[in-house]
Protein backbone atom coordinates (compact mmCIF):
# COMPACT_ATOMS: atom_id res chain seq x y z
CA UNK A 1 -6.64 7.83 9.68
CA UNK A 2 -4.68 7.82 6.19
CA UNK A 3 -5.75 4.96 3.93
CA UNK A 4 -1.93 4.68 2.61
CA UNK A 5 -0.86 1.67 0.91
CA UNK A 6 -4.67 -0.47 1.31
CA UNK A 7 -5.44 -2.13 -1.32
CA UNK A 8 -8.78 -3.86 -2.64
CA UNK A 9 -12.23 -4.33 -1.86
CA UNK A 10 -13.92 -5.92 0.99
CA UNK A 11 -16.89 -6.42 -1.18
CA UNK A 12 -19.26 -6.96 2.06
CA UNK A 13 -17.45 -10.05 3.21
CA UNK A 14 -14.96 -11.83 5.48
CA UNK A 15 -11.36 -12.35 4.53
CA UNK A 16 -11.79 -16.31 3.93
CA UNK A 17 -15.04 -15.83 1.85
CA UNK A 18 -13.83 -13.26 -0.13
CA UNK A 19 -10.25 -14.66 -0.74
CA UNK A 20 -12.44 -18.01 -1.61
CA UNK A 21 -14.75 -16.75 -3.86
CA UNK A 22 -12.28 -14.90 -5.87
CA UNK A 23 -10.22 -17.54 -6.28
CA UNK A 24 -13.00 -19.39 -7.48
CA UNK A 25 -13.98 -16.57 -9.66
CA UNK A 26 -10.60 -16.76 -11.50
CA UNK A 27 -10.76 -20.69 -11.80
CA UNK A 28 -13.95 -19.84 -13.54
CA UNK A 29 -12.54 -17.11 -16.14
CA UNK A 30 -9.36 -19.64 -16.81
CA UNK A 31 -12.09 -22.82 -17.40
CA UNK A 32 -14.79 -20.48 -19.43
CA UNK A 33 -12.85 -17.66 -20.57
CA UNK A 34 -15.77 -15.38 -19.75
CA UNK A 35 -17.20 -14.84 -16.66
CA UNK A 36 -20.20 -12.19 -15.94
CA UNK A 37 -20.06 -10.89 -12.36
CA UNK A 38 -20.80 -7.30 -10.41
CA UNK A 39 -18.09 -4.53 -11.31
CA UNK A 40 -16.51 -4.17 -8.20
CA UNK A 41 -16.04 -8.19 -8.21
CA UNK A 42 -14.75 -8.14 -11.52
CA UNK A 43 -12.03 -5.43 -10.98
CA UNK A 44 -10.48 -7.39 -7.90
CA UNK A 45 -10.82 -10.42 -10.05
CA UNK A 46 -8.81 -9.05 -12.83
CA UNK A 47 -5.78 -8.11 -10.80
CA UNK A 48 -5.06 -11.83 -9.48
CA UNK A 49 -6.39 -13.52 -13.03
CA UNK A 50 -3.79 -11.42 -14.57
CA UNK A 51 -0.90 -12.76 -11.84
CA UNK A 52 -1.95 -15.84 -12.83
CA UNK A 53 -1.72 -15.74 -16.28
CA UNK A 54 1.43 -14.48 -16.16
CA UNK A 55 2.56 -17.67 -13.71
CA UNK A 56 1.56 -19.62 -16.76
CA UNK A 57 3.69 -17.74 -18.95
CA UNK A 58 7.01 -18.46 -17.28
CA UNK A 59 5.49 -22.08 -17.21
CA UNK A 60 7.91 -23.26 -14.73
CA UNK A 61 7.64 -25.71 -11.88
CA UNK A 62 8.07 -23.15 -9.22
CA UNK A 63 5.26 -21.31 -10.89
CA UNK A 64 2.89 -24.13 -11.42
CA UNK A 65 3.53 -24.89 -7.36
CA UNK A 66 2.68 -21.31 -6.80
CA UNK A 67 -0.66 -21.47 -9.24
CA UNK A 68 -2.05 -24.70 -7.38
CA UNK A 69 -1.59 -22.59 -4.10
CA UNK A 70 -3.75 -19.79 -5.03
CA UNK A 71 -6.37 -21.93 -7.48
CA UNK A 72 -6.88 -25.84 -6.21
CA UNK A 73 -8.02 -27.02 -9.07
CA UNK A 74 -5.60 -29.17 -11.31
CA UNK A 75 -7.32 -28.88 -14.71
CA UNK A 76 -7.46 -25.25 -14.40
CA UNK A 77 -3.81 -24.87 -12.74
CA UNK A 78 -3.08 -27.12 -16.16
CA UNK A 79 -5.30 -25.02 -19.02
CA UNK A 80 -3.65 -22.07 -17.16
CA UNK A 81 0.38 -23.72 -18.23
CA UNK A 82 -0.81 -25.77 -21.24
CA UNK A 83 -2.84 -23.76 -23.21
CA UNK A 84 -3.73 -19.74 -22.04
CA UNK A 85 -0.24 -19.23 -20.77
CA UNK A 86 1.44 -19.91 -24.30
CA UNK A 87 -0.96 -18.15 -26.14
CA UNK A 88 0.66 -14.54 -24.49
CA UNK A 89 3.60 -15.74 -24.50
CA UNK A 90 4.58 -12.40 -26.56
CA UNK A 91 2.15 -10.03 -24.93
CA UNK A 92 3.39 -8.26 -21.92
CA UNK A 93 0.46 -7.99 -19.59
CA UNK A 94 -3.56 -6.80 -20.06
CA UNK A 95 -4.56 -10.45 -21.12
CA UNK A 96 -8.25 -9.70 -19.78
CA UNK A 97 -10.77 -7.64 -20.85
CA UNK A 98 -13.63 -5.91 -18.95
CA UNK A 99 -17.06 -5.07 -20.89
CA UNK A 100 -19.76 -3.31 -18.66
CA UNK A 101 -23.68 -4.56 -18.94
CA UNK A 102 -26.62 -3.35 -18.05
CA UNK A 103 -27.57 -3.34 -14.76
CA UNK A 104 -28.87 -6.13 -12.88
CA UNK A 105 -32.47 -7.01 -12.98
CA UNK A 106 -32.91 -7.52 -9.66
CA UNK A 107 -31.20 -4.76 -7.33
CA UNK A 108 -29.83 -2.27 -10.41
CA UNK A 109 -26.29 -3.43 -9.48
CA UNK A 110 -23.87 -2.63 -12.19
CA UNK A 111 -22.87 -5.66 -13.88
CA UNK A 112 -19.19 -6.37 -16.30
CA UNK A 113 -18.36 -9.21 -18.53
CA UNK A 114 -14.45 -10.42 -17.86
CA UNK A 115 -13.08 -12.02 -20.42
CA UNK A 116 -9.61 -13.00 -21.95
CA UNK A 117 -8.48 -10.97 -24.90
């Protein structure tokens, strides 16, 4: 069997807790602007932070609708249109940035700082 066209990670969990906690994940790295995670996490992170910033670049109520869908929480759904989505209003995608860290303490798993640029 031919993996063609699947995309992502399972990252060891169920469809609902995975879609949940990256979703929360990218609420997190709108609110902070930094968010310090495993690698794997932080690579499927930075594909749907980067959809969303660009949502908040158009800045349009279609978009915003769209936005709430995906993160459920108002004040970062409005930080996202108000304030990050302005600020690249010229650049044309890669608005985040991952750093790797050292390895986790506990179980050696490797470890990346997401952050907006």
């Amino acid at each position: 069997v031919m993996r063609h066209r699947v995309k992502g990670r399972k990252l060891g969990r169920r469809t609902e807790h995975r879609e949940a906690m990256l979703q929360g994940m990218v609420v997190q790295l709108i609110t902070h602007e930094r968010v310090t995670t495993t690698e794997a996490k932080a690579r499927e992170v930075q594909g749907l932070a980067e959809k969303m910033i660009t949502k908040g670049r158009v800045g349009s109520l279609h978009q915003r609708r769209q936005a709430l869908a995906v993160l459920t929480d108002k004040t970062a759904v409005g930080k996202l249109f108000d304030d990050i989505g302005p600020r690249y209003a010229e650049r044309h995608g890669g608005y985040t940035r991952m750093t790797k860290l050292s390895p986790r303490q506990g179980d050696s798993a490797p470890m990346a700082a997401l952050e907006l640029v």
